[in-house]
Protein backbone atom coordinates (compact mmCIF):
# COMPACT_ATOMS: atom_id res chain seq x y z
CA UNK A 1 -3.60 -9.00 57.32
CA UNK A 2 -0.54 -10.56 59.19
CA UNK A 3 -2.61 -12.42 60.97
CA UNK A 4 -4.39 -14.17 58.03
CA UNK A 5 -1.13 -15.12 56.41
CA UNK A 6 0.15 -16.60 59.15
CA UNK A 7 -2.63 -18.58 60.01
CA UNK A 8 -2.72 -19.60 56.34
CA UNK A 9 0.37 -21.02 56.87
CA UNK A 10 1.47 -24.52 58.53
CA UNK A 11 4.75 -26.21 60.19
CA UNK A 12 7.89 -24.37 59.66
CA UNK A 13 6.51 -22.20 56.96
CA UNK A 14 4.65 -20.47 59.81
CA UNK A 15 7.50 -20.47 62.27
CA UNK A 16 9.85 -18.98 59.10
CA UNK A 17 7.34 -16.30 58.55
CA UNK A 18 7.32 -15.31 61.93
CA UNK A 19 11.24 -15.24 62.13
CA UNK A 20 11.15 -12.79 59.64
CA UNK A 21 8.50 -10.53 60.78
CA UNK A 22 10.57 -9.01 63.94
CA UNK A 23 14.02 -9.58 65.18
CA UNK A 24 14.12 -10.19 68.96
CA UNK A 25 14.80 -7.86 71.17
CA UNK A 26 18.22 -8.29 72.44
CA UNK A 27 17.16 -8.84 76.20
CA UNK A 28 14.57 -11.54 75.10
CA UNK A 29 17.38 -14.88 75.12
CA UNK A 30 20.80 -15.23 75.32
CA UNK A 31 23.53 -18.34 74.68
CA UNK A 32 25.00 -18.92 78.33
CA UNK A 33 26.84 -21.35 80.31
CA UNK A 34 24.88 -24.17 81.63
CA UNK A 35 26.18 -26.54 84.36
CA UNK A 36 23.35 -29.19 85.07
CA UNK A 37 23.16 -32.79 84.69
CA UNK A 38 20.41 -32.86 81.66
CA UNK A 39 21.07 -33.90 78.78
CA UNK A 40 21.44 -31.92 75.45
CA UNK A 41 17.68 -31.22 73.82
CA UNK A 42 15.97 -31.04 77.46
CA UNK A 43 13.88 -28.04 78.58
CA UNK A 44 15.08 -27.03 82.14
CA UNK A 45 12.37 -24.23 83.55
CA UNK A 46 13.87 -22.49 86.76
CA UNK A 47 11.03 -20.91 88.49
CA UNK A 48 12.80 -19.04 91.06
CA UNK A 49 14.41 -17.22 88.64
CA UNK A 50 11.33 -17.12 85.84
CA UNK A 51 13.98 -18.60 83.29
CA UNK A 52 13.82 -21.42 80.43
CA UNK A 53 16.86 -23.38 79.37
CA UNK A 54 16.91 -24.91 75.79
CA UNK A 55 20.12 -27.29 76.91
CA UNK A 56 22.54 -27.27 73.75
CA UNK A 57 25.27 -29.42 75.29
CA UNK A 58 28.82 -28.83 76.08
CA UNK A 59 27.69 -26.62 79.11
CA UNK A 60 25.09 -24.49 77.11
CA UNK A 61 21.93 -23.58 76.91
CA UNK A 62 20.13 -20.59 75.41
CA UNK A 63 18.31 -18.94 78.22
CA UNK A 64 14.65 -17.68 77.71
CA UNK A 65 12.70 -14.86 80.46
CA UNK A 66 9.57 -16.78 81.64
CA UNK A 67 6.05 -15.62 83.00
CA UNK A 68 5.79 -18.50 85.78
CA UNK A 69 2.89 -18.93 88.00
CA UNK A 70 1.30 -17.16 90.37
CA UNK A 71 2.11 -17.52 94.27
CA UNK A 72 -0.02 -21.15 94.80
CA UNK A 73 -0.06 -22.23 90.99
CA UNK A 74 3.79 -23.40 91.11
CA UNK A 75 4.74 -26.64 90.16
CA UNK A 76 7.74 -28.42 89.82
CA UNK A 77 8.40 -32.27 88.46
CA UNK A 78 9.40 -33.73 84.96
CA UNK A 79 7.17 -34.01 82.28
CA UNK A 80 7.27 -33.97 78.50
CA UNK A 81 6.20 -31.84 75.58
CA UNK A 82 2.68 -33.51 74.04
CA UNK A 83 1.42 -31.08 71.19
CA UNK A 84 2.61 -27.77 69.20
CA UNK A 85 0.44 -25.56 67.70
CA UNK A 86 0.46 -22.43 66.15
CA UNK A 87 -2.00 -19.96 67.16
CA UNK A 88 -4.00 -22.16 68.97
CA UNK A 89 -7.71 -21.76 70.36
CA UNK A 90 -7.63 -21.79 74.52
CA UNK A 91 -10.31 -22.82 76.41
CA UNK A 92 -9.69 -21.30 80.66
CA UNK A 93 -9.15 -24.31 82.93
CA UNK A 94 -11.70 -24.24 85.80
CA UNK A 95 -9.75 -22.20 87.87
CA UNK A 96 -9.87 -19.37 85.63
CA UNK A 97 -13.12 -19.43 84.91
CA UNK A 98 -13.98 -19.72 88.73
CA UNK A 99 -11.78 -16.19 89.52
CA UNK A 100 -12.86 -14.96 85.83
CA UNK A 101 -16.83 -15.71 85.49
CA UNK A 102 -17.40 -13.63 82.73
CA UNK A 103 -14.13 -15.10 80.51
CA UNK A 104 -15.71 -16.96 77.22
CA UNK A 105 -15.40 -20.68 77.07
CA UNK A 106 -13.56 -20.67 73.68
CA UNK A 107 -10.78 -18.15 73.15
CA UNK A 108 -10.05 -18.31 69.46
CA UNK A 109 -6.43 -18.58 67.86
CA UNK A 110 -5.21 -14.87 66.74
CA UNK A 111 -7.67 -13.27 68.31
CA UNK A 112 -5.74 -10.22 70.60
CA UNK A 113 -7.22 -11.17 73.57
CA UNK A 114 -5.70 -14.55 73.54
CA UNK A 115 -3.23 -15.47 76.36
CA UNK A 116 -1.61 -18.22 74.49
CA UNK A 117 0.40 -15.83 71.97
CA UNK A 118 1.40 -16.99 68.33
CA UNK A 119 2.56 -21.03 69.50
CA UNK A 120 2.16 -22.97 72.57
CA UNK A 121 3.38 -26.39 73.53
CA UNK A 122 1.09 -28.51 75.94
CA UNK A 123 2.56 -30.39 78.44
CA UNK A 124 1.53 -34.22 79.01
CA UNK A 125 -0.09 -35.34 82.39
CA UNK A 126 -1.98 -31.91 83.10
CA UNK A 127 -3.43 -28.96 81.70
CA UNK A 128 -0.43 -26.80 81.35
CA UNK A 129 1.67 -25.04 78.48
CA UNK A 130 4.92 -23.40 77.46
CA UNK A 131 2.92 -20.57 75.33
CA UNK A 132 3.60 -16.90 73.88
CA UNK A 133 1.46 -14.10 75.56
CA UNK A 134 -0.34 -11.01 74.25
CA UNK A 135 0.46 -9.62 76.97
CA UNK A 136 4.69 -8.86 76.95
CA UNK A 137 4.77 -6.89 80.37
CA UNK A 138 3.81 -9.94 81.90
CA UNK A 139 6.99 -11.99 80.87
CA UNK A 140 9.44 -11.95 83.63
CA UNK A 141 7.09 -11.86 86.66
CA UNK A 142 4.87 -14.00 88.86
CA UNK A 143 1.72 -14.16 86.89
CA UNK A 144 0.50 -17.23 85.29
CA UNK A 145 -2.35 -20.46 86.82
CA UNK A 146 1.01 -22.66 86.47
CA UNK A 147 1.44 -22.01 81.92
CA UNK A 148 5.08 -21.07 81.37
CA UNK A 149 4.50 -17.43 79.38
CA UNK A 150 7.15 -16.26 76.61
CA UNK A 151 7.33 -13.58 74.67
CA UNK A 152 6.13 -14.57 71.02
CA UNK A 153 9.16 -14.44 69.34
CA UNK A 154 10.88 -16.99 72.50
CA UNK A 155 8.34 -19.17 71.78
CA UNK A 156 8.89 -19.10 67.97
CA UNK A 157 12.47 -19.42 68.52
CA UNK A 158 11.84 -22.71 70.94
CA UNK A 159 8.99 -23.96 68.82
CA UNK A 160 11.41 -24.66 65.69
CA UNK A 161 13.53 -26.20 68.48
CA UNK A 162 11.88 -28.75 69.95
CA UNK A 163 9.68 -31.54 69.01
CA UNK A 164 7.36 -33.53 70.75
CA UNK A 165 8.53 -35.88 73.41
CA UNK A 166 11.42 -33.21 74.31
CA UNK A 167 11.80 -33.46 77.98
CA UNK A 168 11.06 -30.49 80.39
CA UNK A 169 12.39 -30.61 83.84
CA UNK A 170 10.66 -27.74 86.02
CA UNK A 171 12.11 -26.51 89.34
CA UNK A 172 11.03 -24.17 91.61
């Protein structure tokens, strides 16, 4: 039922109604000093530590836990965010479907065993995304093909932060 009205709903409607269906959990993000040289509205992914930084300015930043990728599906290097969508379909990249055969083509949006969560945010020049998980356990380890997991609420929370264009800086 909570899926239908949600997926009823568009833009920040959406993003409210999901706001007011949980309150995070209090080890989910935090406000924290942030010494770095980018600038106010960037997206600053530490991989070594499976963190997110949403850079406020005046040497803060509200810190996010991350699922980062697998040993061998790291990345690091600037980029942008392209799209934002709520509940989005996901189709597996090659590589997954080469270690997953039997995965479907077409994962549809809401459906539980969707890896992409409530929101994701695609990144421009490849085939990666800053995404919510239905899988929570995950968020924190070494377990994505290079996608930057959140837990849903996170990605709510960042979603009604950022627009596209924002710029994400990931290091390892």
């Amino acid at each position: 039922m909570i899926g239908k009205f949600l997926g009823s709903l568009t833009g920040s409607a959406a993003v409210g109604a999901i706001l007011l269906l949980g309150p995070a959990p209090a080890h989910a993000r935090e406000m924290v000093a942030f010494r770095d040289n980018a600038a106010a509205g960037t997206i600053v992914i530490r991989t070594s530590e499976r963190r997110l930084y949403y850079v406020i300015g005046d040497g803060r930043a509200i810190r996010y836990p991350v699922g980062v990728g697998k040993p061998g599906k790291q990345w690091a290097g600037q980029t942008a965010i392209d799209g934002k969508y709520l509940h989005p379909d996901w189709s597996p990249p090659s590589d997954v479907k080469h270690d997953i055969p039997s995965i479907p083509n077409v994962i549809r949006g809401g459906a539980p065993n969707n890896p992409m969560g409530v929101a994701a945010m695609t990144l421009s020049g490849g085939q990666y995304a800053i995404h919510g998980t239905n899988r929570p356990g995950s968020v924190g380890g070494f377990v994505s093909y290079g996608c930057i997991r959140m837990y849903n609420q996170d990605i709510t929370d960042l979603f009604g932060r950022v627009n596209v264009g924002t710029p994400v800086v990931v290091t390892r």
